[in-house]
C-alpha atoms as a PDB file:
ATOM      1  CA  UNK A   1      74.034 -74.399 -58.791  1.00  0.00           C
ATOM      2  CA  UNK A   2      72.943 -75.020 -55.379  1.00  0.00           C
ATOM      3  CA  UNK A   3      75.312 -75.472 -52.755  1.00  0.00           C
ATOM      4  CA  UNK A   4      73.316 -76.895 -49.221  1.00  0.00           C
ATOM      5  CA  UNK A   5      75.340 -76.874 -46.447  1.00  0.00           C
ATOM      6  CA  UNK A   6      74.673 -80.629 -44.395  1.00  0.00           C
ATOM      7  CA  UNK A   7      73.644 -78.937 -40.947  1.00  0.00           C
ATOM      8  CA  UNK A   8      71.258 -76.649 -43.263  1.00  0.00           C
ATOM      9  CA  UNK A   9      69.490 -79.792 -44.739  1.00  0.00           C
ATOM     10  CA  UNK A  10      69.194 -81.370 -41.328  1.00  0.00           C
ATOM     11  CA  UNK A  11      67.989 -78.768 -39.756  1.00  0.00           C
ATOM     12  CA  UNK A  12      65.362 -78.404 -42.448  1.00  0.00           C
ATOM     13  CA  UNK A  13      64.315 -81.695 -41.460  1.00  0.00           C
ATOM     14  CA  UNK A  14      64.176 -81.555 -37.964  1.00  0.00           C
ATOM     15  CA  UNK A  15      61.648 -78.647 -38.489  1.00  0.00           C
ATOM     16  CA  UNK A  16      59.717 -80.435 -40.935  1.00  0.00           C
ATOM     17  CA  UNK A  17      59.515 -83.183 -38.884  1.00  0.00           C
ATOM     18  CA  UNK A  18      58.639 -81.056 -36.061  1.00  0.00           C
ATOM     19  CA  UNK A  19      55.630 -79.101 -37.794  1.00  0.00           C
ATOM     20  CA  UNK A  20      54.477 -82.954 -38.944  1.00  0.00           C
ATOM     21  CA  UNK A  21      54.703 -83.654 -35.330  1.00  0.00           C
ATOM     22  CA  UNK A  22      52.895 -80.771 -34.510  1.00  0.00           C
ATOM     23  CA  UNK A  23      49.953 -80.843 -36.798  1.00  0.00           C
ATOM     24  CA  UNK A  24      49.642 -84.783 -35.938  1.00  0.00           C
ATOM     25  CA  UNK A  25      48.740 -83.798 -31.951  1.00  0.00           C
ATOM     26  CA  UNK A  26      46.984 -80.282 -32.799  1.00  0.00           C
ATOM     27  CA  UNK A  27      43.945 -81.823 -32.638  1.00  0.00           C
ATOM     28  CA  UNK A  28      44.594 -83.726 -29.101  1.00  0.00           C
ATOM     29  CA  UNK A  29      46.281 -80.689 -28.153  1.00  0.00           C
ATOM     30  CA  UNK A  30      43.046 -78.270 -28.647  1.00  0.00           C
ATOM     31  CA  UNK A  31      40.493 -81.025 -27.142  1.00  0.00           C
ATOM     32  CA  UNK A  32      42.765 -80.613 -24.255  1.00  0.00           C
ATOM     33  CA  UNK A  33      42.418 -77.141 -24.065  1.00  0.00           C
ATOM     34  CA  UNK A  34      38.830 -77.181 -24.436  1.00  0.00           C
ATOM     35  CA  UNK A  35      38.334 -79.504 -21.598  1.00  0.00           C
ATOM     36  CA  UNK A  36      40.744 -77.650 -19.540  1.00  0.00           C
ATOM     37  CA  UNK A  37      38.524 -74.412 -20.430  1.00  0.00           C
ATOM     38  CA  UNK A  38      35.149 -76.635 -19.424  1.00  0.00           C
ATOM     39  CA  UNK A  39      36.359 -77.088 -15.948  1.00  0.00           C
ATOM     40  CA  UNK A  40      37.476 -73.206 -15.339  1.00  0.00           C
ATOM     41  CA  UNK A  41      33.550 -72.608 -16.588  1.00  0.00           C
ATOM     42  CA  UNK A  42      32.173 -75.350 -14.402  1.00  0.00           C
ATOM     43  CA  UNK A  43      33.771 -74.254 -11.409  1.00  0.00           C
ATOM     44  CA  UNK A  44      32.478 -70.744 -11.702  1.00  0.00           C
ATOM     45  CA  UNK A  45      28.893 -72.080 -12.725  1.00  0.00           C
ATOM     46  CA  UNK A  46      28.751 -74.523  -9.233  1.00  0.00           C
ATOM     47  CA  UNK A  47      29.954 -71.116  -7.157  1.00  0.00           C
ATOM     48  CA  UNK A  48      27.002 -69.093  -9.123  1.00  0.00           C
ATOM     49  CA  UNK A  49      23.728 -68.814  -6.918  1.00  0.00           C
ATOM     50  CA  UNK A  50      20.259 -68.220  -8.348  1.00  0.00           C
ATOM     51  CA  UNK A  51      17.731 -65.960  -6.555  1.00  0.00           C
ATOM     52  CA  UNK A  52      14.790 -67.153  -4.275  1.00  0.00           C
ATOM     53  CA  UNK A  53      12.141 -67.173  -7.030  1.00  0.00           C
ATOM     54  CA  UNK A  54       9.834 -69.521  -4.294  1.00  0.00           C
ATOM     55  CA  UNK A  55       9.969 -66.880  -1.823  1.00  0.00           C
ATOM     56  CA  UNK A  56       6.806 -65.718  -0.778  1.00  0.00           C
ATOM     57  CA  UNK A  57       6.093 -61.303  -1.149  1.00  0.00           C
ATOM     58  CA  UNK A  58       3.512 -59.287   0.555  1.00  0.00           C
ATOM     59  CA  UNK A  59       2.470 -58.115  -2.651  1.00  0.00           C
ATOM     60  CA  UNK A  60       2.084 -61.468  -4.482  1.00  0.00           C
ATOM     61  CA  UNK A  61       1.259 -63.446  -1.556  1.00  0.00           C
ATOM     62  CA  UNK A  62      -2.218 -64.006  -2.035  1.00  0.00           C
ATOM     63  CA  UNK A  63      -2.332 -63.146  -6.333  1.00  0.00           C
ATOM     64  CA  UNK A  64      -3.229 -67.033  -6.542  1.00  0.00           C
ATOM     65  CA  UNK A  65      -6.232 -66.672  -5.007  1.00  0.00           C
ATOM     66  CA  UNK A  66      -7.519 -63.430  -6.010  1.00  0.00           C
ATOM     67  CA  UNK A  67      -7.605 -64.203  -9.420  1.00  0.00           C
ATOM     68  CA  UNK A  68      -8.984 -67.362  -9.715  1.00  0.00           C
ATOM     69  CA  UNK A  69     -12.134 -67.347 -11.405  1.00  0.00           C
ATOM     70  CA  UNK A  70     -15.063 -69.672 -10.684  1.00  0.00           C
ATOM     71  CA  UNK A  71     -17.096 -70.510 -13.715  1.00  0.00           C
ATOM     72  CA  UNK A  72     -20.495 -69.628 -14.611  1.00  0.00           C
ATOM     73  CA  UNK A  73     -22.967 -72.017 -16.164  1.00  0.00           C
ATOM     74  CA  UNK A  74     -25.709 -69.965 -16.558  1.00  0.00           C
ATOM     75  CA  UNK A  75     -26.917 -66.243 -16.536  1.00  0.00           C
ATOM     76  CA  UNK A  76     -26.292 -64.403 -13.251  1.00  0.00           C
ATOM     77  CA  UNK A  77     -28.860 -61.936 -11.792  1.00  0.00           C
ATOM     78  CA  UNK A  78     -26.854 -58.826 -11.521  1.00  0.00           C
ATOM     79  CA  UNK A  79     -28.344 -56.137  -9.389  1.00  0.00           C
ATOM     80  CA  UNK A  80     -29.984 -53.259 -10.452  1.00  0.00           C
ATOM     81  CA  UNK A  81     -29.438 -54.824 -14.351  1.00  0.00           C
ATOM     82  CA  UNK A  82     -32.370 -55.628 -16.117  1.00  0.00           C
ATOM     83  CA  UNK A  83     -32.066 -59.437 -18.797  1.00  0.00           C
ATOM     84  CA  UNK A  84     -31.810 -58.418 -22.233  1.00  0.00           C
ATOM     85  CA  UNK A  85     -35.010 -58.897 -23.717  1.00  0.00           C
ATOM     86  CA  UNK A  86     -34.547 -60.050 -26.614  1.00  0.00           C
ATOM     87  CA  UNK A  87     -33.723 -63.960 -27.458  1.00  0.00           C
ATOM     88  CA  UNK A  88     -30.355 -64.282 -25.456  1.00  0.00           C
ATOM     89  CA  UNK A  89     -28.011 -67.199 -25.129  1.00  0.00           C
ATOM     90  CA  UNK A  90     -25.611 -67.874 -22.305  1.00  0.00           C
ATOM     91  CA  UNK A  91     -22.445 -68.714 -24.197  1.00  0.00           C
ATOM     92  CA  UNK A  92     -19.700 -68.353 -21.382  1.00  0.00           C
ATOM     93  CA  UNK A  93     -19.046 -66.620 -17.830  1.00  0.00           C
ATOM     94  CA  UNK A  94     -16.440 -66.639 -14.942  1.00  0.00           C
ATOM     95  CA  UNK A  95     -17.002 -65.001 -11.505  1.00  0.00           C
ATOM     96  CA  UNK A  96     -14.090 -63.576  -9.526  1.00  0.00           C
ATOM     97  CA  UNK A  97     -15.504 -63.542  -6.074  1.00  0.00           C
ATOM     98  CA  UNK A  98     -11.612 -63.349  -4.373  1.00  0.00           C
ATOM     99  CA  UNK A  99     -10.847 -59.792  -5.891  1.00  0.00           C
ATOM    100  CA  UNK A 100      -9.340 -57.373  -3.353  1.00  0.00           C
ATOM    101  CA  UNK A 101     -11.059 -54.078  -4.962  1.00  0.00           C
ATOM    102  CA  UNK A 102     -14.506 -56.112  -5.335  1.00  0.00           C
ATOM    103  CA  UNK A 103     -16.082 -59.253  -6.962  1.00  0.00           C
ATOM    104  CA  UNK A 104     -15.982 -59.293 -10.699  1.00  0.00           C
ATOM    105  CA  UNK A 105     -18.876 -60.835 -13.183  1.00  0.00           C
ATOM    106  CA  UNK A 106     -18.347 -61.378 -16.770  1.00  0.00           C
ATOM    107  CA  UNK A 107     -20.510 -63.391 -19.073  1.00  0.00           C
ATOM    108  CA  UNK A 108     -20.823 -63.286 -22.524  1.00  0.00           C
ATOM    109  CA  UNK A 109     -24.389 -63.702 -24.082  1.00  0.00           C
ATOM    110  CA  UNK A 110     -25.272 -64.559 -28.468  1.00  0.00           C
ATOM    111  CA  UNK A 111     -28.193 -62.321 -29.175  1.00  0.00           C
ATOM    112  CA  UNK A 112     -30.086 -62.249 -32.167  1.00  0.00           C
ATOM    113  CA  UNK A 113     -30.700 -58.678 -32.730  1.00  0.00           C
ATOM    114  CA  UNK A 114     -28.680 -56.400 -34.466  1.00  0.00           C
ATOM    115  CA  UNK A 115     -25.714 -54.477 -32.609  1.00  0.00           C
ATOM    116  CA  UNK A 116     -27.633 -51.156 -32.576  1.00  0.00           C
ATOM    117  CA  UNK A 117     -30.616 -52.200 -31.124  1.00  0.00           C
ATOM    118  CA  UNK A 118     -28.732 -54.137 -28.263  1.00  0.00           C
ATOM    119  CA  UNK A 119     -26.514 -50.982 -27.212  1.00  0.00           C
ATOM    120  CA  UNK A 120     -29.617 -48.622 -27.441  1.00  0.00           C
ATOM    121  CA  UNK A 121     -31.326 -51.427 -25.561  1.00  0.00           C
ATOM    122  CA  UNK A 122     -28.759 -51.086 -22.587  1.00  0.00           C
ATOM    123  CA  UNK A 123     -28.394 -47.357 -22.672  1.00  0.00           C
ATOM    124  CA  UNK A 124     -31.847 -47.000 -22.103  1.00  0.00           C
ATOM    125  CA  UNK A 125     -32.164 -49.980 -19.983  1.00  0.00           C
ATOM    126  CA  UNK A 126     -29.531 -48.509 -17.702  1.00  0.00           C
ATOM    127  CA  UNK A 127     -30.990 -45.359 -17.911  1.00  0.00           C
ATOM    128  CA  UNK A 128     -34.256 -46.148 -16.220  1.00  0.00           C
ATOM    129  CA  UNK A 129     -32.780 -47.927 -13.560  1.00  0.00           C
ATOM    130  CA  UNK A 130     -31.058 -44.674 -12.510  1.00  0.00           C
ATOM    131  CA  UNK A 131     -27.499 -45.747 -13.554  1.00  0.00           C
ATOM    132  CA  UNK A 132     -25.000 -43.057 -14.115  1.00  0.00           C
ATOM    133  CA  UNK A 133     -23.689 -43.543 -17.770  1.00  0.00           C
ATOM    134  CA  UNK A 134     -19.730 -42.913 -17.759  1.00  0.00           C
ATOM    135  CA  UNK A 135     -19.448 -43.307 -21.400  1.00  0.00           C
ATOM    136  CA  UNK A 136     -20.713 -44.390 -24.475  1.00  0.00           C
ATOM    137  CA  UNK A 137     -19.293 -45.000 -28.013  1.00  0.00           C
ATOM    138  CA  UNK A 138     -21.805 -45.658 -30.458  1.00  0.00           C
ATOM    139  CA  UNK A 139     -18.752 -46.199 -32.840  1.00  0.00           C
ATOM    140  CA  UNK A 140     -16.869 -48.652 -30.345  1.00  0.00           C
ATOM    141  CA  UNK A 141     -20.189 -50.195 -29.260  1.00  0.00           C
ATOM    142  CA  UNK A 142     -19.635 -49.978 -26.079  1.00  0.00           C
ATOM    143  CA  UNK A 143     -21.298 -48.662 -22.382  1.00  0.00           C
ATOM    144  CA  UNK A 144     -20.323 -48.154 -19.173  1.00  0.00           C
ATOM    145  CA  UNK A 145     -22.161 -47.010 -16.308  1.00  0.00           C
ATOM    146  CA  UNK A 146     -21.755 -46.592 -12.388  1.00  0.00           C
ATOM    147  CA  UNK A 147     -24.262 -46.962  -9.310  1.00  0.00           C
ATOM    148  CA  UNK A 148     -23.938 -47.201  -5.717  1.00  0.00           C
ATOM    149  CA  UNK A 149     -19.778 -47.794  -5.854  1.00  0.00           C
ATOM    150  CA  UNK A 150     -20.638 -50.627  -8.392  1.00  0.00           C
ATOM    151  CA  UNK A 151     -19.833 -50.369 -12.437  1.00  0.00           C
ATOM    152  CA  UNK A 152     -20.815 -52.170 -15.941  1.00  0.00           C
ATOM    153  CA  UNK A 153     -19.772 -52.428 -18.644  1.00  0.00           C
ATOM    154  CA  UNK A 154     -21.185 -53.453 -22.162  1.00  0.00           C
ATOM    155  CA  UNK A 155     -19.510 -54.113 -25.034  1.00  0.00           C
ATOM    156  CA  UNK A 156     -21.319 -55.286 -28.548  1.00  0.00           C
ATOM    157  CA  UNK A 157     -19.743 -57.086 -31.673  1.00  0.00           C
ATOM    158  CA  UNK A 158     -20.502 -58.849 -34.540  1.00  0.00           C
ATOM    159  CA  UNK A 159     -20.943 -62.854 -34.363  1.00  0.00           C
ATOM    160  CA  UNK A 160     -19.346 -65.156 -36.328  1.00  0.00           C
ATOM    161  CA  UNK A 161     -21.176 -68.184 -34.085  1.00  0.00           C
ATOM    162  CA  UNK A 162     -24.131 -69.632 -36.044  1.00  0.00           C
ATOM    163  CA  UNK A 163     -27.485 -68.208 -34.897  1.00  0.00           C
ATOM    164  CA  UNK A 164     -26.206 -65.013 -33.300  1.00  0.00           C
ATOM    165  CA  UNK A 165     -25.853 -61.578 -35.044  1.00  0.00           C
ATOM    166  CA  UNK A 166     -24.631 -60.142 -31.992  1.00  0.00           C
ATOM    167  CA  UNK A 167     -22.201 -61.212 -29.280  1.00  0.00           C
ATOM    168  CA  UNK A 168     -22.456 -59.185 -25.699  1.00  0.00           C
ATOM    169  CA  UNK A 169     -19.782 -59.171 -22.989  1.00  0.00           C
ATOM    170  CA  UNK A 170     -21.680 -57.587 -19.857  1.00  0.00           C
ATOM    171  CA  UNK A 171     -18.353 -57.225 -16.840  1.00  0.00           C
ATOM    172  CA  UNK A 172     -20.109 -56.114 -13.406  1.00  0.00           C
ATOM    173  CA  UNK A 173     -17.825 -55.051 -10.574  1.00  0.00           C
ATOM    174  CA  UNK A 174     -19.479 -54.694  -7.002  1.00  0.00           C
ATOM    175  CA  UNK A 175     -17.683 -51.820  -5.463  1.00  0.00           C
ATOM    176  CA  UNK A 176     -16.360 -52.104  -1.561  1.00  0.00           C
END
């Protein structure tokens, strides 16, 4: 039925024996190729230069500085800002005295009162010591108010700390 032809069988198995061949050093044959393709990318990364990040910038020159706070301990007089009257607790407070456009104050007292009573406490507070009030949100609970190229600010939430109802940021920024 089937007639092969002797230099057809043997040349069916020399390619037999050459895909055998083949598929027995594919795998050395691709690792090579990888590491040959390593060593094309290596070269280009080593030739690759990254920017000056230490550089130093007018601009961010002296941002170190300028923004590092010193910590409060206590309740800072503030001028022309009356103590809340009420029972008030230092909790926390950082001073920024290095600020280019003026030293910044922010502390944050626990009050006992309710939030209401503390903002109407500061409206009027600020009122009588002749500070201009910029704005005031009743629904935000919040106050600011400028004097003599200085501002504060007031801002009133609810405490979750133990023996506080209210928690008060007060931010003070001495103008230049």
């Amino acid at each position: 039925m089937f007639k092969f032809e002797k230099s057809s069988l043997v040349g069916g198995a020399i390619i037999c024996l050459i895909v055998a061949a083949a598929s027995n050093f594919a795998p050395e044959l691709m690792q090579t190729a990888q590491a040959q393709q390593a060593q094309q990318n290596q070269g280009k990364m080593s030739s690759y230069r990254l920017p000056n990040l230490n550089r130093p910038t007018t601009s961010t020159q002296h941002a170190p500085d300028e923004f590092k706070p010193d910590k409060l301990t206590g309740i800072v007089e503030l001028p022309n800002v009356p103590n809340y009257t009420g029972h008030a607790v230092f909790l926390s407070g950082l001073k920024y005295p290095r600020d280019r456009s003026g030293m910044r104050i922010g502390m944050t007292i626990g009050v006992r009162e309710d939030e209401n009573e503390v903002l109407e406490w500061y409206k009027s507070a600020l009122k009588t010591y002749r500070w201009n009030l910029i704005s005031a949100n009743p629904t935000d609970k919040y106050v600011s108010a400028a004097k003599d190229n200085n501002t504060f600010t007031v801002r009133i939430s609810p405490s979750k700390q133990p023996g506080f109802r209210t928690l008060v940021v007060l931010s003070y920024k001495f103008g230049i």
